[in-house]
Protein backbone atom coordinates (compact mmCIF):
# COMPACT_ATOMS: atom_id res chain seq x y z
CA UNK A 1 0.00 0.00 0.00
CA UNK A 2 3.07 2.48 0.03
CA UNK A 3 5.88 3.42 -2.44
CA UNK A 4 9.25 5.53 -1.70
CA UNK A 5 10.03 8.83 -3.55
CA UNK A 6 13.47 9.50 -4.16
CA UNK A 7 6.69 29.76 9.99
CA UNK A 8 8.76 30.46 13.64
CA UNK A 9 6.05 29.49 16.93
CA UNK A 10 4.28 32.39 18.49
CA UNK A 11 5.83 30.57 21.86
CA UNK A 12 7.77 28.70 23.71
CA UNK A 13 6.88 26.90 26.69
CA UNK A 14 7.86 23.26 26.65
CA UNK A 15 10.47 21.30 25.39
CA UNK A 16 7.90 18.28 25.13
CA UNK A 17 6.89 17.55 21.44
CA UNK A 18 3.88 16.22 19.62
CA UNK A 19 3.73 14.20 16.62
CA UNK A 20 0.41 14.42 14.87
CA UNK A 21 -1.61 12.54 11.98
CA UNK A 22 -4.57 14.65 10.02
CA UNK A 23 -7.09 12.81 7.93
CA UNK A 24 -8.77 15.01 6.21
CA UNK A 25 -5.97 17.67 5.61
CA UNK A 26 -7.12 19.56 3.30
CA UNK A 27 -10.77 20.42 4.29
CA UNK A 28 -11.86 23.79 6.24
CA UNK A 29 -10.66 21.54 9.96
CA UNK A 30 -7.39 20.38 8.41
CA UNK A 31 -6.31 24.28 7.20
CA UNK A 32 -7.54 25.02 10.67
CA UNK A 33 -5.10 22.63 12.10
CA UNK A 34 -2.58 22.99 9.64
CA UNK A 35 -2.29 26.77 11.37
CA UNK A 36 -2.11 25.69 14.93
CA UNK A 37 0.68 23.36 13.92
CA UNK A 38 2.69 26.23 12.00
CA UNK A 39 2.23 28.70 15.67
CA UNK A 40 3.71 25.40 17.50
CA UNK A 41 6.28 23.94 15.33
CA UNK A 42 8.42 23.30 19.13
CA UNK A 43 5.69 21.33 20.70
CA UNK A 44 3.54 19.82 17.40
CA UNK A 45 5.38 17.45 14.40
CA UNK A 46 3.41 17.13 11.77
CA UNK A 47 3.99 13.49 10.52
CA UNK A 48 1.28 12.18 8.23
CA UNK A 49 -1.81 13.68 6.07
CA UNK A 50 -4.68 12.21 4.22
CA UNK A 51 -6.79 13.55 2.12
CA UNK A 52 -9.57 12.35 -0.29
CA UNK A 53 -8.32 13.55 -3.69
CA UNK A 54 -6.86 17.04 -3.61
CA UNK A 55 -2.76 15.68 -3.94
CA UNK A 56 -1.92 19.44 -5.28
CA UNK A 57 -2.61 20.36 -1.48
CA UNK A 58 -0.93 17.48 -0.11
CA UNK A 59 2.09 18.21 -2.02
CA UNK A 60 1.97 21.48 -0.79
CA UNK A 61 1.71 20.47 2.60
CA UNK A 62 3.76 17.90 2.85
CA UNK A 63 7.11 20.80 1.57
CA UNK A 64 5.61 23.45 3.93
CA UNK A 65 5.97 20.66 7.14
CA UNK A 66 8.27 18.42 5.74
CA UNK A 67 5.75 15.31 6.18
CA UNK A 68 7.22 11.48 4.73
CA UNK A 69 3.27 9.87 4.71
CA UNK A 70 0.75 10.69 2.85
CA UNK A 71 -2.55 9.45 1.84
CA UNK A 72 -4.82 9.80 -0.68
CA UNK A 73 -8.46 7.69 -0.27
CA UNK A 74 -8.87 8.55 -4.09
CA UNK A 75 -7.27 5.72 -6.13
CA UNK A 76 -6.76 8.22 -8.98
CA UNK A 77 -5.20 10.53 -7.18
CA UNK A 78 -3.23 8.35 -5.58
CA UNK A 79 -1.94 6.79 -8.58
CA UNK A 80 -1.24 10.81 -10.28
CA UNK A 81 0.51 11.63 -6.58
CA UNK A 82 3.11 9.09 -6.58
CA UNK A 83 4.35 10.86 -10.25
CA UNK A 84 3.86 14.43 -8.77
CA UNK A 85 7.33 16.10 -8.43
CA UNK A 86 6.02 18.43 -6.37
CA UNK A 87 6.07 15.95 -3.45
CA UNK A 88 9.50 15.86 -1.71
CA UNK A 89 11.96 12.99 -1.88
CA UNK A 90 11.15 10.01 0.07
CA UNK A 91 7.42 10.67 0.43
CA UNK A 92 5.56 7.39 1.25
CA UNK A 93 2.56 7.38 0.02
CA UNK A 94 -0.86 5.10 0.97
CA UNK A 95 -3.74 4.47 -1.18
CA UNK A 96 -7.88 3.80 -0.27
CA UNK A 97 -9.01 3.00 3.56
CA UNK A 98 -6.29 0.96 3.84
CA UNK A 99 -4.31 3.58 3.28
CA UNK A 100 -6.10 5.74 6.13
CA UNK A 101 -5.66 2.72 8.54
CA UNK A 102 -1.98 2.89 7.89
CA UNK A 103 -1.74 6.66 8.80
CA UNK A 104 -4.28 6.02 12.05
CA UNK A 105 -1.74 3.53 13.52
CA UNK A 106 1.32 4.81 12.32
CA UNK A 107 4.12 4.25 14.95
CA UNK A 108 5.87 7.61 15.17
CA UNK A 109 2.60 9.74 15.48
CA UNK A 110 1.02 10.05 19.59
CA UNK A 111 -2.44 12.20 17.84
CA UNK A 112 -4.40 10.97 15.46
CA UNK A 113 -7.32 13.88 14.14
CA UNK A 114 -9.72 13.10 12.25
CA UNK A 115 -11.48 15.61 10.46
CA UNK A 116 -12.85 13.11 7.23
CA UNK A 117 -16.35 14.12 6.45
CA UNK A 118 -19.26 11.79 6.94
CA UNK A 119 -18.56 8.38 8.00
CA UNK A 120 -15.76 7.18 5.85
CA UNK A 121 -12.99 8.27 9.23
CA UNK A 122 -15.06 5.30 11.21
CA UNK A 123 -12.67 2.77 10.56
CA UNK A 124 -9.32 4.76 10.58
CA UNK A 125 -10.86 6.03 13.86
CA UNK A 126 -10.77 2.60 15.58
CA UNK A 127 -7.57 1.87 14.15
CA UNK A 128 -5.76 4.70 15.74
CA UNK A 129 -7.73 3.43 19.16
CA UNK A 130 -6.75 0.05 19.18
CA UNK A 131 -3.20 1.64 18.92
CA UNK A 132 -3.56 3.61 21.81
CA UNK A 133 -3.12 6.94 20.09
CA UNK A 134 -4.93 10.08 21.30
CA UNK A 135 -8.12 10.69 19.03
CA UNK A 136 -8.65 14.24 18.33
CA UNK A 137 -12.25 13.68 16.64
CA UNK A 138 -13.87 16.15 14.80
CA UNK A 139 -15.91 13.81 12.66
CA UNK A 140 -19.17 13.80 14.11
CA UNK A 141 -20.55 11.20 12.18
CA UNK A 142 -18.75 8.64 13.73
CA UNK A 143 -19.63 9.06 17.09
CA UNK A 144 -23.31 9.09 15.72
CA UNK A 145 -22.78 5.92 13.51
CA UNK A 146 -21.01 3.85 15.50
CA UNK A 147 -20.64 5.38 19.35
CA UNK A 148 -21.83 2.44 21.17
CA UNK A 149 -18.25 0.74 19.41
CA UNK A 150 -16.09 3.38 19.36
CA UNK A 151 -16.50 4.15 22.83
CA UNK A 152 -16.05 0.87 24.06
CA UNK A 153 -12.80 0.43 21.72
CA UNK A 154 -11.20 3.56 23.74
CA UNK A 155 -12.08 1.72 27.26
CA UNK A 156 -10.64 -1.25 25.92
CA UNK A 157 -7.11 -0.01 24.76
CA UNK A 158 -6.79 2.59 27.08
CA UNK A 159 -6.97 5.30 24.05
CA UNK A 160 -8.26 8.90 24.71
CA UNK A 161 -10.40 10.44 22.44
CA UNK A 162 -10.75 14.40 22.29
CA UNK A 163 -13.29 16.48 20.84
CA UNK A 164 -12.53 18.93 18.57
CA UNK A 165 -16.09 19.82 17.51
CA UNK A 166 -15.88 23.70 18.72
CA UNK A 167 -19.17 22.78 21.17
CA UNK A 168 -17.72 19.43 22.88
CA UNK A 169 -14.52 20.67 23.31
CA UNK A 170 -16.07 23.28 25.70
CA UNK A 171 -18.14 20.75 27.35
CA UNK A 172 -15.05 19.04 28.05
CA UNK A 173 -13.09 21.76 29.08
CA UNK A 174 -16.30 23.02 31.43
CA UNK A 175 -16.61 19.08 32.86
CA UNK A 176 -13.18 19.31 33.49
CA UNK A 177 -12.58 18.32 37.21
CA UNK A 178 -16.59 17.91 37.58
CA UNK A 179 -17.73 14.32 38.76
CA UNK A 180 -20.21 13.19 36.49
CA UNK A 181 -23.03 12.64 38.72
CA UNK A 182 -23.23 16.71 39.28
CA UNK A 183 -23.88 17.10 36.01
CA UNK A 184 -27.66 17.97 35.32
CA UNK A 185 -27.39 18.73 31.58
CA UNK A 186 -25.15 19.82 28.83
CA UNK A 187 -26.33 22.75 26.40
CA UNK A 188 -25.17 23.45 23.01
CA UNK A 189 -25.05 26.45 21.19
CA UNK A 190 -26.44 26.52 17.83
CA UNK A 191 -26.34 29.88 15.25
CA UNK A 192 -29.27 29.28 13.51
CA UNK A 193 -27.65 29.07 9.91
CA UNK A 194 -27.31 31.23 7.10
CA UNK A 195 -31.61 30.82 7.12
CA UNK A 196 -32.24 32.31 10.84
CA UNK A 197 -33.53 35.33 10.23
CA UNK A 198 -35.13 34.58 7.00
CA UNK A 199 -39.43 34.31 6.75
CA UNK A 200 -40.19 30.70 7.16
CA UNK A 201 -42.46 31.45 3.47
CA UNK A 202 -38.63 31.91 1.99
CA UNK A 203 -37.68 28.47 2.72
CA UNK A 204 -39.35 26.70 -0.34
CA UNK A 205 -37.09 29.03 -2.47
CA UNK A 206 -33.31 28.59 -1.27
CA UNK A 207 -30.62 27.39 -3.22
CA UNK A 208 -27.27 25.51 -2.43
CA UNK A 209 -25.43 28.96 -2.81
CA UNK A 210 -27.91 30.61 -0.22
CA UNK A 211 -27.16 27.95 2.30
CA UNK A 212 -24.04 28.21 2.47
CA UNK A 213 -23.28 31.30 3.52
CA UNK A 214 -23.10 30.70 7.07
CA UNK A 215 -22.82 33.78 8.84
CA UNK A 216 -20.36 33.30 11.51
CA UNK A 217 -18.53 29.91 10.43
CA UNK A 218 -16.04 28.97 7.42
CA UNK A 219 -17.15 25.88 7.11
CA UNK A 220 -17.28 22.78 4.59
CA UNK A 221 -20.45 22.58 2.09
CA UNK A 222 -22.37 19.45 3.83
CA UNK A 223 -21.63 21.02 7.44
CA UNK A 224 -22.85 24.41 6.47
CA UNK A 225 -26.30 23.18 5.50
CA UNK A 226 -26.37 21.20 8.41
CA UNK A 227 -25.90 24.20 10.26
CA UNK A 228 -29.12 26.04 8.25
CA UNK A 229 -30.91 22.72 8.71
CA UNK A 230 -30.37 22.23 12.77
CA UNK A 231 -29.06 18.47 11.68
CA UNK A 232 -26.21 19.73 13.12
CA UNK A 233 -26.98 20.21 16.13
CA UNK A 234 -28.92 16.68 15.92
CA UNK A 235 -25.74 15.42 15.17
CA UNK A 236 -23.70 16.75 18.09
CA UNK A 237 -26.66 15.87 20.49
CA UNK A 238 -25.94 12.46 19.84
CA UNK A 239 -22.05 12.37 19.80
CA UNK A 240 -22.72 14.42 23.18
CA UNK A 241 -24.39 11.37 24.71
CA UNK A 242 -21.84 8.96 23.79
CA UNK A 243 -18.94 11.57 24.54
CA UNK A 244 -19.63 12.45 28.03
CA UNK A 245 -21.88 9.14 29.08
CA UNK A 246 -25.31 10.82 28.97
CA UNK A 247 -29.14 10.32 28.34
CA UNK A 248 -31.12 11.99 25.76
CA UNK A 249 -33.12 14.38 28.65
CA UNK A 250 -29.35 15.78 29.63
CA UNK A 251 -28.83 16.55 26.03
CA UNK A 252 -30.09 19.96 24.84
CA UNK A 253 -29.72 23.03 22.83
CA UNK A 254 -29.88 26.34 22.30
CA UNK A 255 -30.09 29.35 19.36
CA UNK A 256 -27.40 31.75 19.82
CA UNK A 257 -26.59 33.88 17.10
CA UNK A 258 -22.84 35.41 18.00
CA UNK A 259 -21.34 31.79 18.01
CA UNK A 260 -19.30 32.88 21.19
CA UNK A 261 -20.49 30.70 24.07
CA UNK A 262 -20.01 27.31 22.40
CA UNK A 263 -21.32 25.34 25.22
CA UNK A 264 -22.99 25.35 28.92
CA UNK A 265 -22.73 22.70 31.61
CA UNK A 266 -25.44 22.61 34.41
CA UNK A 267 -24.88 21.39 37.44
CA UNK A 268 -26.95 19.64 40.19
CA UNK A 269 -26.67 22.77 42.34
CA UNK A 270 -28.12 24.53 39.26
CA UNK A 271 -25.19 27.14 38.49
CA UNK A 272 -23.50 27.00 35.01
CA UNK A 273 -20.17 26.84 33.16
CA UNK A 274 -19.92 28.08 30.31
CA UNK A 275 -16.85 28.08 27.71
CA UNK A 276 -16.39 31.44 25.60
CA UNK A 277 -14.00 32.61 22.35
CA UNK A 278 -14.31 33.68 18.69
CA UNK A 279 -15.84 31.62 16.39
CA UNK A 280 -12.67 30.07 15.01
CA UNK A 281 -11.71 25.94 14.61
CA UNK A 282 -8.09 26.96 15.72
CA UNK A 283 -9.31 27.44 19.79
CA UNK A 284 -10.95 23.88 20.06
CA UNK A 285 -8.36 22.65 17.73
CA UNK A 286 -5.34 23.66 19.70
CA UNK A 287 -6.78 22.73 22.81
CA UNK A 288 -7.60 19.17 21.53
CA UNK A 289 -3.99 19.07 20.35
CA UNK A 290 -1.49 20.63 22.94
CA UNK A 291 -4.34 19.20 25.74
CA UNK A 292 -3.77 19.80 28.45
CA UNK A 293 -1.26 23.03 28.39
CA UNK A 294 -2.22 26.21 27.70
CA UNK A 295 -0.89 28.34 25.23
CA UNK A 296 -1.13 31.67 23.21
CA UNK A 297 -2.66 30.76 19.66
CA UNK A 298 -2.71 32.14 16.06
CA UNK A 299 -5.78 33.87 16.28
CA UNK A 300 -6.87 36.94 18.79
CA UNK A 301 -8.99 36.30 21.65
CA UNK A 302 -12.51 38.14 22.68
CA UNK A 303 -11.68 42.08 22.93
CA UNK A 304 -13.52 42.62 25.87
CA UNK A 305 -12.72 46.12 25.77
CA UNK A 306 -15.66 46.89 23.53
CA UNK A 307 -19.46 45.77 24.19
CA UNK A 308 -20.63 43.08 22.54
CA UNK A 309 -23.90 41.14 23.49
CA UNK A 310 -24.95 37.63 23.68
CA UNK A 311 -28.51 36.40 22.72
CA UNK A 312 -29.61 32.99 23.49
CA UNK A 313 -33.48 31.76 22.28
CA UNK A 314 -35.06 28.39 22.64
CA UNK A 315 -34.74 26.52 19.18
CA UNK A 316 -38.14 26.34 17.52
CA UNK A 317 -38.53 22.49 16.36
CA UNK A 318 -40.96 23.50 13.91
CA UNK A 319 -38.97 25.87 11.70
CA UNK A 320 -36.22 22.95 12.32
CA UNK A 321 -37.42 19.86 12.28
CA UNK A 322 -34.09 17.79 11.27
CA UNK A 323 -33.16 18.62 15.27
CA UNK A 324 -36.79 17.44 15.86
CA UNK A 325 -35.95 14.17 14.23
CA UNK A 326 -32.38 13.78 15.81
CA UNK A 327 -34.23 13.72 18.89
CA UNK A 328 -36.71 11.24 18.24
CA UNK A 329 -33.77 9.01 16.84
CA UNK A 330 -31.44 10.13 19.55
CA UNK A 331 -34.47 8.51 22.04
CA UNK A 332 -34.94 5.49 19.90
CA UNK A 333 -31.56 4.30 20.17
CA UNK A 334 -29.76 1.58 18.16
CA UNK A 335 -29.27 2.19 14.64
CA UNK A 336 -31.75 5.20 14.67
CA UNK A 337 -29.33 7.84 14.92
CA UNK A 338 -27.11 5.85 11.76
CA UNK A 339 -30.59 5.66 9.91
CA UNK A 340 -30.88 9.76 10.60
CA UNK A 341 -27.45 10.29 9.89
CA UNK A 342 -27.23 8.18 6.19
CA UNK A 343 -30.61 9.90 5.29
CA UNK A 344 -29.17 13.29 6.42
CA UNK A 345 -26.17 12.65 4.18
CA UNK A 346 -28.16 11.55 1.36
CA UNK A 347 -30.27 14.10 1.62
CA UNK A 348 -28.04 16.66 1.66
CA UNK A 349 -26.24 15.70 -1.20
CA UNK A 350 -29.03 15.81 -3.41
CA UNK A 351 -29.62 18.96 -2.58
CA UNK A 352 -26.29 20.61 -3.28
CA UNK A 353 -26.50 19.23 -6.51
CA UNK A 354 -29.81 20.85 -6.91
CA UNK A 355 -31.79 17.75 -7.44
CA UNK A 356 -34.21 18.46 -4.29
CA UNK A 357 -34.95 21.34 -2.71
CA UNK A 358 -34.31 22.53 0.79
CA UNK A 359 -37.60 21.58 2.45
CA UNK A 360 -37.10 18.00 1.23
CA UNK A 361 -34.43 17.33 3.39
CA UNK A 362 -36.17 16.85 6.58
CA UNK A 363 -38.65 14.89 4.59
CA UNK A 364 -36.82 12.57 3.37
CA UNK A 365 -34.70 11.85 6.72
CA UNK A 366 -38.53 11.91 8.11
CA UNK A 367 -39.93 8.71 5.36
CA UNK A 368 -36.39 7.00 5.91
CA UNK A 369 -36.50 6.77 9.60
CA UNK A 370 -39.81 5.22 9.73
CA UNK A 371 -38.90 2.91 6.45
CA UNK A 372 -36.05 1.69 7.91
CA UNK A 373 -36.21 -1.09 10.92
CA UNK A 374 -34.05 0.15 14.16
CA UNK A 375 -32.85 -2.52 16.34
CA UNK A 376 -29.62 -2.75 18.95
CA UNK A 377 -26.72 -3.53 16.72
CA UNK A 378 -24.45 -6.17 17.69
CA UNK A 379 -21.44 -5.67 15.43
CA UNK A 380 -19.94 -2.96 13.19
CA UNK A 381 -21.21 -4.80 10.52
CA UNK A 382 -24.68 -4.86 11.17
CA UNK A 383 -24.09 -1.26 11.95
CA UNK A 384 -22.68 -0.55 8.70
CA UNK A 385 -25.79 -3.16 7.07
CA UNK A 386 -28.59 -0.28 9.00
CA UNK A 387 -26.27 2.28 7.02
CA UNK A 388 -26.25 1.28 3.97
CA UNK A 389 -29.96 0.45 3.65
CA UNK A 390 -31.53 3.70 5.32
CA UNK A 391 -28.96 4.82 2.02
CA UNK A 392 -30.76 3.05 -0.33
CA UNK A 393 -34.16 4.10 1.34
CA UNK A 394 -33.44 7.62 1.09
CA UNK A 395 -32.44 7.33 -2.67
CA UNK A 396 -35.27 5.75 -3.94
CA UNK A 397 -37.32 8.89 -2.04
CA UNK A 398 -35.27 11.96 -4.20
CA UNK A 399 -37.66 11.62 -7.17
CA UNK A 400 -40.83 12.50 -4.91
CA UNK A 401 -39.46 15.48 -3.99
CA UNK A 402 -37.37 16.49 -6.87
């Protein structure tokens, strides 16, 4: 699976170093990453990259940090890498999911992150657990997919695993120290989307380019209309509940459209944490990463020398239903939340190619979650079996709603 081809830190606090794998290297978390690396280049080693096609990227990476592995899940652009002179001499480079697995357990690297979107970082994920790396985990889809296994594969090896999702990484920095049984409930931020100030009459009319201007977030395409859908926040509901060992009633959210607090904790004595910055990757990111020292990053932090204001509204289910649904699947357990999440993806997908429009997409997750049978999974297979059908389910729905 291989073959062999022949910016100075902001600080310096620790002689301690880092050596880090990124899957998904060249999406909106990896150039997130990729800048908290280049303000730590003392305490973080870049060592291996993935990504799914883009090898013009990868080359450009791998000269900038002087990385030796990289993958590409593409087998096209694997096979035009490996005659890309741009790469340096003595690049290794790994082809497919086998390619990924390779990276996730690679024996020099002590931090795996994996930013791959949708649920094709599941297995790579494991991997880099069952080789007791630290998982910095950004994909939410796995945790949704599969959290019953991926859990239990960290308690088994010993492995950490680190959000880097900008509103679990403040949950765990605001549990931090907390025994679990004083926690009454976690509460996520949402923003609302790029549609949360829009008439609800608008909504029939939206197109891909409309949703994804998010107005607070630089974010991938799929994310940012599962930020003007709510599935997002679905989404992180559910990796929320597997992350910090809750059920569904602890699990809630919350409209707030400055994207400043990214999370609150509760407590049994009813007082609150909460964790604040801008709305940049590189804070959660860095944190994940250098975890658990403390250290000045590459962006600027709040300016609390001028007024600002934060606004925080309950989220109306009915202008959102897709967080409506992540409940109900969230509740149902099993392979509901993989049925929400496959019809979510297929969903979503049709409509960025502008085959459905933006009201279908709660529908169909709506006719594939109660078209698909949910059970307790037993194995990653039958897991991956749930997947694949609520898939299916949800394609043979598009043409209804084209």
């Amino acid at each position: 699976m291989s073959e062999n081809k022949t910016t100075p830190p902001l600080v310096a606090t620790s002689t301690f170093q880092r050596r880090v794998v990124v899957l998904g290297a060249t999406g909106s978390i990896g150039e997130s990453t990729l800048r908290v690396i280049a303000a730590h280049r003392d305490q973080l080693e870049l060592v291996g990259v993935a990504a799914r096609s883009n090898h013009p990227r990868l080359a450009e990476i791998a000269r900038e940090f002087g990385v030796r592995h990289v993958g590409l899940y593409d087998e096209h652009a694997y096979t035009a890498a490996r005659t890309n002179d741009a790469f340096p001499a003595g690049t290794s480079f790994y082809s497919g999911l086998d390619g990924l697995n390779t990276l996730a357990a690679l024996p020099e690297a002590d931090t795996v992150l994996v930013a791959v979107v949708g649920t094709a970082g599941l297995q790579p994920a494991l991997t880099a657990l069952a080789a007791r790396k630290t998982l910095a985990l950004a994909s939410k889809e796995i945790l949704v997919l599969a959290g019953k296994f991926i859990m239990a594969a960290a308690r088994a090896h010993g492995s950490r695993i680190i959000p880097v999702d900008s509103e679990h990484n403040a949950v765990f920095q605001c549990l931090e120290g907390h025994p679990a049984a004083t926690v009454r409930r976690i509460v996520l931020t949402a923003s609302g989307g790029a549609f949360r100030d829009w008439p609800a009459e608008r909504l029939a009319h939206v197109t891909p380019a409309d949703a994804l201007k998010h107005p607070n977030w630089s974010m991938g395409p799929k994310i940012t209309v599962d930020s003007a859908t709510l599935a997002n926040k679905g989404l992180e509901l559910i990796e929320a509940q597997w992350l910090f060992d809750l059920r569904p009633p602890q699990c809630d959210a919350v409209l707030h459209n400055q994207s400043i607090v990214h999370a609150l904790v509760e407590f049994a004595d009813g007082a609150m944490l909460a964790q604040l910055c801008p709305p940049s990757m590189t804070f959660p990111i860095q944190h994940a990463l250098l975890f658990p020292e403390r250290v000045a990053g590459p962006d600027l932090s709040l300016n609390l020398d001028r007024a600002f204001h934060l606004d925080f509204r309950p989220v109306d289910e009915h202008r959102y239903p897709c967080l409506r649904l992540a409940r109900a699947a969230m509740k149902a357990g099993g392979t509901a939340p993989a049925i929400f999440n496959a019809a979510n993806e297929t969903a979503v997908a049709a409509f960025l190619a502008g085959r459905v429009g933006f009201l279908a997409i709660p529908q169909i997750i709506d006719k594939t979650l109660a078209g698909t049978k949910h059970f307790e999974p037993q194995s990653l297979a039958e897991v991956l079996s749930a997947d694949a059908e609520a898939r299916l389910i949800a394609s043979q729905s598009l043409s209804a709603h084209a």
